[in-house]
N, C-alpha and C. Protein backbone atom coordinates (compact mmCIF):
# COMPACT_ATOMS: atom_id res chain seq x y z
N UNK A 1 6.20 10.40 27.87
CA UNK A 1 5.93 9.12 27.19
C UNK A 1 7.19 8.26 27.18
N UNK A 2 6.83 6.75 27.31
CA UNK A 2 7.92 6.33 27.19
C UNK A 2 8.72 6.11 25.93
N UNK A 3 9.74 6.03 25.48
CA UNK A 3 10.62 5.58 24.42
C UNK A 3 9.94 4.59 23.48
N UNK A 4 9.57 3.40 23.99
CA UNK A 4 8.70 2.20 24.04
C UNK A 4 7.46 2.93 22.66
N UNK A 5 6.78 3.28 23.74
CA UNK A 5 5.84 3.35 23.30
C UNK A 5 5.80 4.13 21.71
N UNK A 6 6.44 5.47 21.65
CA UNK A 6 7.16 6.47 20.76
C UNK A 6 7.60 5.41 19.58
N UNK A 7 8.64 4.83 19.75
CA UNK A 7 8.88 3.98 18.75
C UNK A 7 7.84 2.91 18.22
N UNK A 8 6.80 2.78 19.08
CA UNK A 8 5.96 1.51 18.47
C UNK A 8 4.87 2.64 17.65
N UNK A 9 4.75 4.10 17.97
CA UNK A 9 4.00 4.69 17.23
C UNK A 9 4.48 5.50 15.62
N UNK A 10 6.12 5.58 15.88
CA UNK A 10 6.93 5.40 14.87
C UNK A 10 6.47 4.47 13.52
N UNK A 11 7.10 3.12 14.18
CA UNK A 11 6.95 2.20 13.73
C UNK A 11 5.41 1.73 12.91
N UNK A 12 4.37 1.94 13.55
CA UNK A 12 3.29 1.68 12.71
C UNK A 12 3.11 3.11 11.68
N UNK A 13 3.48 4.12 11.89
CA UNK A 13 3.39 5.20 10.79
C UNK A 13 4.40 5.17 10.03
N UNK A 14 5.40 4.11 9.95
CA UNK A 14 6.25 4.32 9.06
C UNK A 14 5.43 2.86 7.99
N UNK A 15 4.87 2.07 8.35
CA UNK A 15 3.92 0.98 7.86
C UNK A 15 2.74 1.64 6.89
N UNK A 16 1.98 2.50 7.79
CA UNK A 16 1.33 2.90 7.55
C UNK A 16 1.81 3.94 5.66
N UNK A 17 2.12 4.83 5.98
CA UNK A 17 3.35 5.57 4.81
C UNK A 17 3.56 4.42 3.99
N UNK A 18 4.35 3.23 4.46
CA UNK A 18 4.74 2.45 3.37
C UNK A 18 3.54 2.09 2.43
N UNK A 19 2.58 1.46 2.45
CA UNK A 19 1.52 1.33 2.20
C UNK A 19 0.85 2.10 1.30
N UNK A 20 0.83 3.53 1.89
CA UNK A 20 0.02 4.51 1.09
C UNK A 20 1.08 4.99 -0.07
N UNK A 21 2.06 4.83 0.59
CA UNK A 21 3.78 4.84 -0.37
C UNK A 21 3.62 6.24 -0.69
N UNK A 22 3.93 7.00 0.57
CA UNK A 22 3.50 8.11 1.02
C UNK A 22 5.29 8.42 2.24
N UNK A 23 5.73 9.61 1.76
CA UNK A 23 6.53 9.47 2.12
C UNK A 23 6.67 9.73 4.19
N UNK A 24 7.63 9.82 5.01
CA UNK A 24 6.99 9.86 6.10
C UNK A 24 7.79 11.62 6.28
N UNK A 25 7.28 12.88 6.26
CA UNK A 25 8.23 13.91 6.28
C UNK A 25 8.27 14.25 7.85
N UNK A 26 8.80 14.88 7.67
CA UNK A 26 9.23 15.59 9.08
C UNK A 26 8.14 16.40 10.13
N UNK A 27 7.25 17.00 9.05
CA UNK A 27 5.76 17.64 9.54
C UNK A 27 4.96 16.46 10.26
N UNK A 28 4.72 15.39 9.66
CA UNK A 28 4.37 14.80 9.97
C UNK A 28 4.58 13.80 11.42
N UNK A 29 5.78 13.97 11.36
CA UNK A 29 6.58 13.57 12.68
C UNK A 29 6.28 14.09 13.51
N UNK A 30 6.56 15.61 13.53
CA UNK A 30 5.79 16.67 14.42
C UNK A 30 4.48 16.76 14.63
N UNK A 31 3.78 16.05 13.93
CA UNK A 31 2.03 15.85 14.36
C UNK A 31 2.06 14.53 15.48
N UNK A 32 2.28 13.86 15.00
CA UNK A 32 2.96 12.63 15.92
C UNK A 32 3.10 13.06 17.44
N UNK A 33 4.22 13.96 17.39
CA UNK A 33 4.43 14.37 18.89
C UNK A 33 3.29 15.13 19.89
């Protein structure tokens, strides 16, 4: 995957989290991948 893309999926789950005001942990990161 590109970098690009990774960060734009970052980026909306860190939105996403903000929102639910939900923190973003590390597990979760790893689901991500």
């Amino acid at each position: 995957m590109e970098k690009t893309t990774t960060q734009e999926l970052l980026a909306q789950a860190e939105k996403i989290c903000a929102q639910r005001n939900v923190r973003l942990t590390p597990q979760r990161l790893e689901v991500l991948r």
